[in-house]
Protein backbone atom coordinates (compact mmCIF):
# COMPACT_ATOMS: atom_id res chain seq x y z
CA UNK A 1 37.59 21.83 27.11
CA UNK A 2 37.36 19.64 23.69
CA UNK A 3 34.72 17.48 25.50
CA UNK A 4 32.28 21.12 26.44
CA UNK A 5 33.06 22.08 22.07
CA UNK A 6 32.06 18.30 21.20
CA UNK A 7 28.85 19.13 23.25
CA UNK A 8 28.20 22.46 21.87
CA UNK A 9 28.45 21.11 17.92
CA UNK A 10 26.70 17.76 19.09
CA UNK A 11 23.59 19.93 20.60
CA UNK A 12 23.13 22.30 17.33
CA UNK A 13 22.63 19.20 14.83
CA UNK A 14 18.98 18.26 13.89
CA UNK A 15 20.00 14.46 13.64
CA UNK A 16 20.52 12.29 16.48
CA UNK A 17 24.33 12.44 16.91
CA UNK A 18 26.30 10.96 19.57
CA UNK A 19 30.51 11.69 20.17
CA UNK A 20 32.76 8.81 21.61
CA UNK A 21 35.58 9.54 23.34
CA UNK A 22 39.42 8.18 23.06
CA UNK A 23 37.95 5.67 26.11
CA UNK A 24 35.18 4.46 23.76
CA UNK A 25 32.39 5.78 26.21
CA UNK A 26 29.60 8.43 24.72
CA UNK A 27 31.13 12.01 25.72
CA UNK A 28 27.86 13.51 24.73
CA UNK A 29 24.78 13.17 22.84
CA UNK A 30 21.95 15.50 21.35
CA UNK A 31 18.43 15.40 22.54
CA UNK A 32 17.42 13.54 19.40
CA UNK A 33 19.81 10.71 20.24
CA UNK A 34 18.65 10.81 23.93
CA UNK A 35 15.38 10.44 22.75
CA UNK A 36 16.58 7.01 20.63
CA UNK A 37 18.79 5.67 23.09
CA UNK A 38 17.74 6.64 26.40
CA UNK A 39 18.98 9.49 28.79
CA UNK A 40 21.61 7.29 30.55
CA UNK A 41 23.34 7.22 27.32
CA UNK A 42 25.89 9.50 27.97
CA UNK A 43 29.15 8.21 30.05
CA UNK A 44 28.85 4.66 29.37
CA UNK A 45 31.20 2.51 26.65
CA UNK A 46 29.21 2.33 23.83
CA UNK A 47 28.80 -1.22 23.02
CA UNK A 48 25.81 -0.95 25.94
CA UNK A 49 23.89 1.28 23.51
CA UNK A 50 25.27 0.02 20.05
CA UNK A 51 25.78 -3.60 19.80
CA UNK A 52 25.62 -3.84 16.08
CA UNK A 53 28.22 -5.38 14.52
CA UNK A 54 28.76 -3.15 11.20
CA UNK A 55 28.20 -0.24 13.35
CA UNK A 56 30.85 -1.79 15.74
CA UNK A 57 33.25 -2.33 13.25
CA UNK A 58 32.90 1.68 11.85
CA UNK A 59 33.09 2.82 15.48
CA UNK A 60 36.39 0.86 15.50
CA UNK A 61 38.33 2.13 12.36
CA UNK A 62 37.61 5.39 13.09
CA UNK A 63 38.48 5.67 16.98
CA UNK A 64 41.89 3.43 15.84
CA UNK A 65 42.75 4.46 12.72
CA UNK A 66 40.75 7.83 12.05
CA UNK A 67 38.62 6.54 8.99
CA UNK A 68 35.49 7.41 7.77
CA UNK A 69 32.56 4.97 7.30
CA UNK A 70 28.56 4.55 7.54
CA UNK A 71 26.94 1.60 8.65
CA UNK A 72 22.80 0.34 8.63
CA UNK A 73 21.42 0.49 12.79
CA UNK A 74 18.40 -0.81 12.88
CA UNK A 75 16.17 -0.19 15.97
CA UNK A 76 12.75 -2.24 16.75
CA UNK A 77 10.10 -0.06 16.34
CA UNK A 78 6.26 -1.12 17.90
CA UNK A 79 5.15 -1.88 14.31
CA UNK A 80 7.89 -1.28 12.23
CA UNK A 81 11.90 -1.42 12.61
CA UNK A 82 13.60 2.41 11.81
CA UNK A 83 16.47 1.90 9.79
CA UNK A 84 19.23 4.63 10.27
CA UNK A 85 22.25 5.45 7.81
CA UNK A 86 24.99 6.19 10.29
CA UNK A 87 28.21 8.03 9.55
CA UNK A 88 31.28 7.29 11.79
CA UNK A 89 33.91 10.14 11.45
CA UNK A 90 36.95 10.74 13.42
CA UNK A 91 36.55 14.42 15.11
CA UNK A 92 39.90 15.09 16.32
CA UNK A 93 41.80 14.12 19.74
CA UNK A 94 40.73 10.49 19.69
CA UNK A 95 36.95 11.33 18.97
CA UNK A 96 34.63 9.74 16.64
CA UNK A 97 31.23 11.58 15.71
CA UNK A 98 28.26 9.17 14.49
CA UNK A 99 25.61 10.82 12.87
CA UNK A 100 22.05 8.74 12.26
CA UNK A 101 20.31 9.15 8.91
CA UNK A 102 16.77 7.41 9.07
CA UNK A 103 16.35 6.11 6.14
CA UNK A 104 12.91 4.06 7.07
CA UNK A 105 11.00 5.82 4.25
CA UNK A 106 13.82 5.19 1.26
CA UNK A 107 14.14 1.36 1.82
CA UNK A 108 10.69 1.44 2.09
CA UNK A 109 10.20 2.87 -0.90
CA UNK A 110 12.76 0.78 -2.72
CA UNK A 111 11.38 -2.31 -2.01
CA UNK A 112 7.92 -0.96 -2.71
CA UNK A 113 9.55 -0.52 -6.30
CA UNK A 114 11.11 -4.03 -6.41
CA UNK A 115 7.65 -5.50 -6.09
CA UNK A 116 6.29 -4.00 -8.42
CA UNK A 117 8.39 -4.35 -11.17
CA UNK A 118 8.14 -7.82 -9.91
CA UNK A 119 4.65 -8.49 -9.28
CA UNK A 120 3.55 -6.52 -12.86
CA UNK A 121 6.02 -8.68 -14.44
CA UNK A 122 4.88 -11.78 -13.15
CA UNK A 123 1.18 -10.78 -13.98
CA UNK A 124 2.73 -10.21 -17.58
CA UNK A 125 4.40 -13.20 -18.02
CA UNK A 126 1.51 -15.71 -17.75
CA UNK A 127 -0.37 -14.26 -20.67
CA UNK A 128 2.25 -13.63 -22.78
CA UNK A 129 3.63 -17.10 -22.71
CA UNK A 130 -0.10 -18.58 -23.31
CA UNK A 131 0.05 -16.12 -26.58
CA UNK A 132 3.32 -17.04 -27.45
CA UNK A 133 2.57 -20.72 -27.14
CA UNK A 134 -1.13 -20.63 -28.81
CA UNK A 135 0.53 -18.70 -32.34
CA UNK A 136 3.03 -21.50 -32.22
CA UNK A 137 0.86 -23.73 -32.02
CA UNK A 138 -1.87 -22.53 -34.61
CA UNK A 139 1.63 -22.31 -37.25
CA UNK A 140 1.71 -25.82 -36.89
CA UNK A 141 -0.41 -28.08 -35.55
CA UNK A 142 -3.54 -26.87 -35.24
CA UNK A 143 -3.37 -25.02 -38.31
CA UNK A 144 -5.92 -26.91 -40.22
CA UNK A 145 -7.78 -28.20 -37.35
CA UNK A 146 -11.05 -25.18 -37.35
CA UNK A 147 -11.76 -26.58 -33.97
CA UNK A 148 -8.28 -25.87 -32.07
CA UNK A 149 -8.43 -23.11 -34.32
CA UNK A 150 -11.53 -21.17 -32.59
CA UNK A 151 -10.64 -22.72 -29.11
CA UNK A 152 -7.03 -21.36 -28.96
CA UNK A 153 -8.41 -17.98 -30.18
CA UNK A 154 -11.29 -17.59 -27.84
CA UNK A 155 -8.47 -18.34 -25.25
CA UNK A 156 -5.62 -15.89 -26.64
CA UNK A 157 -8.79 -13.39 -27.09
CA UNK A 158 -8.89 -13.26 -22.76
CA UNK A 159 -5.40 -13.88 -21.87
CA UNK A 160 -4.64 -10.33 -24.24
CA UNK A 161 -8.15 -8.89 -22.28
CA UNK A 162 -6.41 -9.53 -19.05
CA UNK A 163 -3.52 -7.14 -20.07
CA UNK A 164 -5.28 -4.90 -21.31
CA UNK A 165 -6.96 -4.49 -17.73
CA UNK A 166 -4.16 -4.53 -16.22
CA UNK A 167 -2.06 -1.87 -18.03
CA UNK A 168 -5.35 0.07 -17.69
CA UNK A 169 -5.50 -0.30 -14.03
CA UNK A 170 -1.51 0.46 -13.70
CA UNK A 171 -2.46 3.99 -15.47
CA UNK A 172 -5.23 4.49 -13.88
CA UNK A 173 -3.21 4.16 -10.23
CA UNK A 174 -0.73 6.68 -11.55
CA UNK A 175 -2.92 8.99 -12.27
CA UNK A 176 -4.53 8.53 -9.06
CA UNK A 177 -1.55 8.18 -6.78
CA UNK A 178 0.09 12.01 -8.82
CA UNK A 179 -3.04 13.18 -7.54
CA UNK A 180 -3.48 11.74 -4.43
CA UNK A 181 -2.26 15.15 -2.69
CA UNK A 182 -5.25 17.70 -4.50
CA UNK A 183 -8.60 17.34 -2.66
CA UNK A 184 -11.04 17.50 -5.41
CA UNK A 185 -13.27 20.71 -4.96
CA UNK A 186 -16.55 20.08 -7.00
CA UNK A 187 -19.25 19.18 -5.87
CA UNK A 188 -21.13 15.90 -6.56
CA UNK A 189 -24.21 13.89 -5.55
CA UNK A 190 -23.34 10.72 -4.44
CA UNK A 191 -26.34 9.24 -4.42
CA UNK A 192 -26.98 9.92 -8.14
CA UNK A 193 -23.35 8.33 -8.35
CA UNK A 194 -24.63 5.41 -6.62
CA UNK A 195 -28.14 4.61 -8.65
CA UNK A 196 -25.66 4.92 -12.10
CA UNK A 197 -23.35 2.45 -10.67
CA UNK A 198 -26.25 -0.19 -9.63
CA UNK A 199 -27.45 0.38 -13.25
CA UNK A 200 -24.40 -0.29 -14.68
CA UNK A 201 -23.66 -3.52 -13.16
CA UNK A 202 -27.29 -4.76 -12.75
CA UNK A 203 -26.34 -7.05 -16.15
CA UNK A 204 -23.72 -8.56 -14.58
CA UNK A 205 -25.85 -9.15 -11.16
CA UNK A 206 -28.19 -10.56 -13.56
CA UNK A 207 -25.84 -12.95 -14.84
CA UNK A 208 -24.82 -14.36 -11.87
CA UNK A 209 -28.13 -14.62 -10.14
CA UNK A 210 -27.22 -11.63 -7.39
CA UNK A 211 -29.97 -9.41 -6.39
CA UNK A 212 -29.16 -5.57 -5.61
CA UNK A 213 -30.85 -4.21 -3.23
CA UNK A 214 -30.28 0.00 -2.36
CA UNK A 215 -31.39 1.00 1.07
CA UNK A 216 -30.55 3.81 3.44
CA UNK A 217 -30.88 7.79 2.71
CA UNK A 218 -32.20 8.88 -0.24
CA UNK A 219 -32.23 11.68 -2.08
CA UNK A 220 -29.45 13.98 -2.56
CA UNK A 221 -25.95 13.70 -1.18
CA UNK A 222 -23.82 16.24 -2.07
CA UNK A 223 -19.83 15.73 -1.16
CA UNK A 224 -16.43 17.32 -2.63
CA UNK A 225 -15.62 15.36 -4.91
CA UNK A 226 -14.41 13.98 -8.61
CA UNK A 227 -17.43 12.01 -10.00
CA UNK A 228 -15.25 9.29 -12.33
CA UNK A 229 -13.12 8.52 -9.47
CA UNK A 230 -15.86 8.42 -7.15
CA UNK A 231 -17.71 6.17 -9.79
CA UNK A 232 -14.68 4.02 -10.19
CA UNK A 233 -14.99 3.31 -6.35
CA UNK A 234 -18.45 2.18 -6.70
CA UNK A 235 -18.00 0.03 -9.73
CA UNK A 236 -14.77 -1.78 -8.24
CA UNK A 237 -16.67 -2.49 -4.77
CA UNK A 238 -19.74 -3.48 -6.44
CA UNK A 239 -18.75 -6.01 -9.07
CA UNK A 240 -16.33 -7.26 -6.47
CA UNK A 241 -19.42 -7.91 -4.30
CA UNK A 242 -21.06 -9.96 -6.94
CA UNK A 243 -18.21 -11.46 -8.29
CA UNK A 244 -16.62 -13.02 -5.30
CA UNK A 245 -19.18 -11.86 -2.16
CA UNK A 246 -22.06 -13.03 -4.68
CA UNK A 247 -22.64 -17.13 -3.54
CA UNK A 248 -25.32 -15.69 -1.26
CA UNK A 249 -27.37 -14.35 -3.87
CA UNK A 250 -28.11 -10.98 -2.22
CA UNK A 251 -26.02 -7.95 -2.50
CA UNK A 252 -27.28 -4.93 -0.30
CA UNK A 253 -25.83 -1.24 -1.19
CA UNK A 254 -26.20 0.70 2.11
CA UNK A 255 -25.73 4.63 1.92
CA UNK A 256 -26.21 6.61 6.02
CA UNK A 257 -24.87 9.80 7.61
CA UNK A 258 -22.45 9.29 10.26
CA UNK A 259 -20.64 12.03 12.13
CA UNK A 260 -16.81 12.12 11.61
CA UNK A 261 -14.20 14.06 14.36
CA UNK A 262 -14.02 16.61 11.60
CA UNK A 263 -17.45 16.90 10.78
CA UNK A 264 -20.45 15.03 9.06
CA UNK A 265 -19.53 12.67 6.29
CA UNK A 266 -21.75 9.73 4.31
CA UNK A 267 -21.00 6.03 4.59
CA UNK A 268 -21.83 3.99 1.45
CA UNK A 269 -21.21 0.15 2.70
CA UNK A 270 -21.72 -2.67 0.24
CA UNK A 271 -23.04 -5.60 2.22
CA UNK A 272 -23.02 -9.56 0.46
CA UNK A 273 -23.52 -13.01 2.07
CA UNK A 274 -20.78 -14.63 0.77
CA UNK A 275 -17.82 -17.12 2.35
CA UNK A 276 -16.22 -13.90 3.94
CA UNK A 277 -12.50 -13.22 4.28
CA UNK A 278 -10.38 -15.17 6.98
CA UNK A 279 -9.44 -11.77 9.14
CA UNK A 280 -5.56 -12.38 8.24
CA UNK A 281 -6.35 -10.84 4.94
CA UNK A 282 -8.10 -7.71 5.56
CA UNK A 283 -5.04 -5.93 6.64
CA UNK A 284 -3.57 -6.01 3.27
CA UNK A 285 -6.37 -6.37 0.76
CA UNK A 286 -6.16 -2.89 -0.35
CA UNK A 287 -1.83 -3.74 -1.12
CA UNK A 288 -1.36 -4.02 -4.83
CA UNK A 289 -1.67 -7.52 -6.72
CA UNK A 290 -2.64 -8.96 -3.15
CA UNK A 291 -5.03 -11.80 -3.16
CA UNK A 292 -7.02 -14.43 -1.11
CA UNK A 293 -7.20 -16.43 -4.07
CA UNK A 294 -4.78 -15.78 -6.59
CA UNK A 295 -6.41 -18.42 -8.77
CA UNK A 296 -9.75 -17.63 -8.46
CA UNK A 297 -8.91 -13.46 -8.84
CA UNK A 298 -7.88 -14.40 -12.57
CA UNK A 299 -10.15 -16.54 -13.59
CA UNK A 300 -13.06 -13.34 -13.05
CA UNK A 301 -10.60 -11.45 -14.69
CA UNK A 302 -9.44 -9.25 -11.67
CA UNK A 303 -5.80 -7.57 -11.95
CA UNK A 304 -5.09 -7.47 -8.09
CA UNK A 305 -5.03 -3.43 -8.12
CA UNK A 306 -8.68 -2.59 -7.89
CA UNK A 307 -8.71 -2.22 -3.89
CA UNK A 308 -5.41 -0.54 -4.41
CA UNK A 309 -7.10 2.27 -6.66
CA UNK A 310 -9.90 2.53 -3.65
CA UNK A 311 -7.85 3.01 -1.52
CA UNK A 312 -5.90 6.01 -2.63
CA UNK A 313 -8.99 7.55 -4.41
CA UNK A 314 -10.74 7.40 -1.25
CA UNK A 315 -7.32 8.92 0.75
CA UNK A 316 -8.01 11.37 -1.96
CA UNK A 317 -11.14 12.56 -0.91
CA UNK A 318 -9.68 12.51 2.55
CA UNK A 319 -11.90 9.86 3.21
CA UNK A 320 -11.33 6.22 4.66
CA UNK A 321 -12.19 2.75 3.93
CA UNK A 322 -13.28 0.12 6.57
CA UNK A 323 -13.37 -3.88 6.10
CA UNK A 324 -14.85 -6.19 7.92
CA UNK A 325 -15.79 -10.14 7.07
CA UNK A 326 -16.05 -12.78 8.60
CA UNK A 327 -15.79 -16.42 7.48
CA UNK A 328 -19.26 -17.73 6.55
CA UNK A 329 -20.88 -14.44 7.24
CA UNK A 330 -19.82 -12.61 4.46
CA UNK A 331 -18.53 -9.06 3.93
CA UNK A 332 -18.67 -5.34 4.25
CA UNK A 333 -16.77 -3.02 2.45
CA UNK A 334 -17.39 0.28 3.69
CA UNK A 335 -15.97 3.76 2.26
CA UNK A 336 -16.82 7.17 4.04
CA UNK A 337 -16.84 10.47 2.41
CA UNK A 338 -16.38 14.06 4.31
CA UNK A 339 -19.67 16.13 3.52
CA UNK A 340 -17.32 19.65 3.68
């Protein structure tokens, strides 16, 4: 009779939640926890399904001495584990109830926050100790030496540059990211977005000896969209391409239509002959202050959160972004845009 009411209240929770009996075997379990653990759950002793040791230990206490406890289950996901919060509370007669909280998302989330307060630290750090240093140093030595002087301030003049790009970037991905949920609604032509940006940077493709070359539709291209973030998008993915992508001395801006499952969008790739990306990287170019060269990133002035500001500009537009690069081949960097 207790075991059919243990059922009943088991079956009406919407988290997976399983009930062991005085015998330590599952007396019953909900379809969410049958979907977790497998239909042939129910009946057995529990250490079959539940092997982990803090879980074990919960289980335990509260089948023995009727106290409450939680415990982290983790189970191996195909890409990622799925960490649970379990409570383990005694449920009368010799019966424990375990209760699974996923809490996947949170951790995630947490140690998102770590690293970043870490990484933007770290990025911090390295320029404020060069200041530090350099205005100790002009108060003593080098204070009447005109040389060291202009040296240490040309030097102190790019290390305070570099945070100020990279506070600006860090505001700029907040903004982005508490809008990352409102589709933009106007309407603006991309390809008008695209000749400005090739303006724009044609001094600094200048500079470095990189031709840009604009091929594909022209014309009008009308999307849904928020022209300074769209422009933003450009700029980043074009000076990247001459910055890093530009050894090849050719830089080719590529804008087609291509049919998307939810209707007709435009593809704007941005093509250079560079050393290309070992294919380990691409998968997390677009994660904030990642780099293929960390070295090499600062030294052209890069913060490490321009690919992260792509990306969620572009998931703003509901659009995507596509990398591919191979080593000695160069790169493309492709974003696509919804036409509707």
């Amino acid at each position: 009779m207790y075991a059919e009411l243990m059922r009943s209240i088991v079956a009406a929770v919407p988290l997976p939640v399983i009930a062991i009996g005085p015998d330590e075997r599952v007396v019953a379990a909900n379809a969410a926890a049958l979907s977790l653990f497998g239909a042939g759950i129910e009946g057995r002793h529990h250490l079959l399904s539940l092997r982990q040791p803090a879980l074990q230990a919960a289980i335990a206490a509260a089948l023995a001495e009727g106290r409450t406890g939680t415990a982290r289950h983790v189970v191996p996901g195909p890409s990622q584990d799925i960490s649970y919060r379990v409570t383990v509370a005694p449920a009368g007669e010799g019966h424990a109830l375990l209760t699974f909280e996923d809490v996947t998302e949170a951790e995630q989330m947490g140690q998102m926050r770590r690293d970043f307060v870490a990484n933007v630290s770290h990025e911090l750090r390295t320029p404020l100790t060069a200041l530090l240093g350099f205005i100790e140093t002009l108060r003593g030595a080098a204070r009447d030496d005109p040389a060291a002087r202009d040296r240490f301030l040309g030097i102190m003049e790019r290390e305070a540059g570099r945070m100020n790009r990279l506070i600006g970037d860090l505001l700029q991905l907040s903004r982005v990211e508490a809008e990352e949920r409102v589709r933009p609604t106007a309407q603006v032509d991309l390809q008008a977005l695209v000749a400005g940006a090739v303006a724009t940077l044609r001094p600094l493709a200048e500079g470095a000896g990189v031709a840009v070359e604009l091929t594909g539709e022209t014309g009008p291209l009308p999307v849904p969209g928020d022209a300074d973030q769209i422009m933003q998008v450009l700029v980043n993915l074009i000076e990247n391409g001459v910055k890093y992508g530009g050894a090849g001395g050719s830089l080719r801006i590529h804008i087609a239509r291509e049919q998307l499952p939810r209707g007709p969008g435009i593809r704007l790739d941005v093509m250079d002959r560079g050393e290309g990306i070992d294919p380990v990287h691409i998968p997390r170019l677009t994660e904030r202050f990642y780099r293929v060269d960390g070295h090499r990133s600062r030294e052209k002035g890069g913060t490490g959160l321009g690919l992260a500001i792509v990306k969620h500009i572009v998931q703003r537009h509901r659009g995507r972004i596509r990398i591919e690069s191979e080593r000695g081949k160069g790169s493309v960097f492709s974003v696509i845009f919804p036409e509707t």
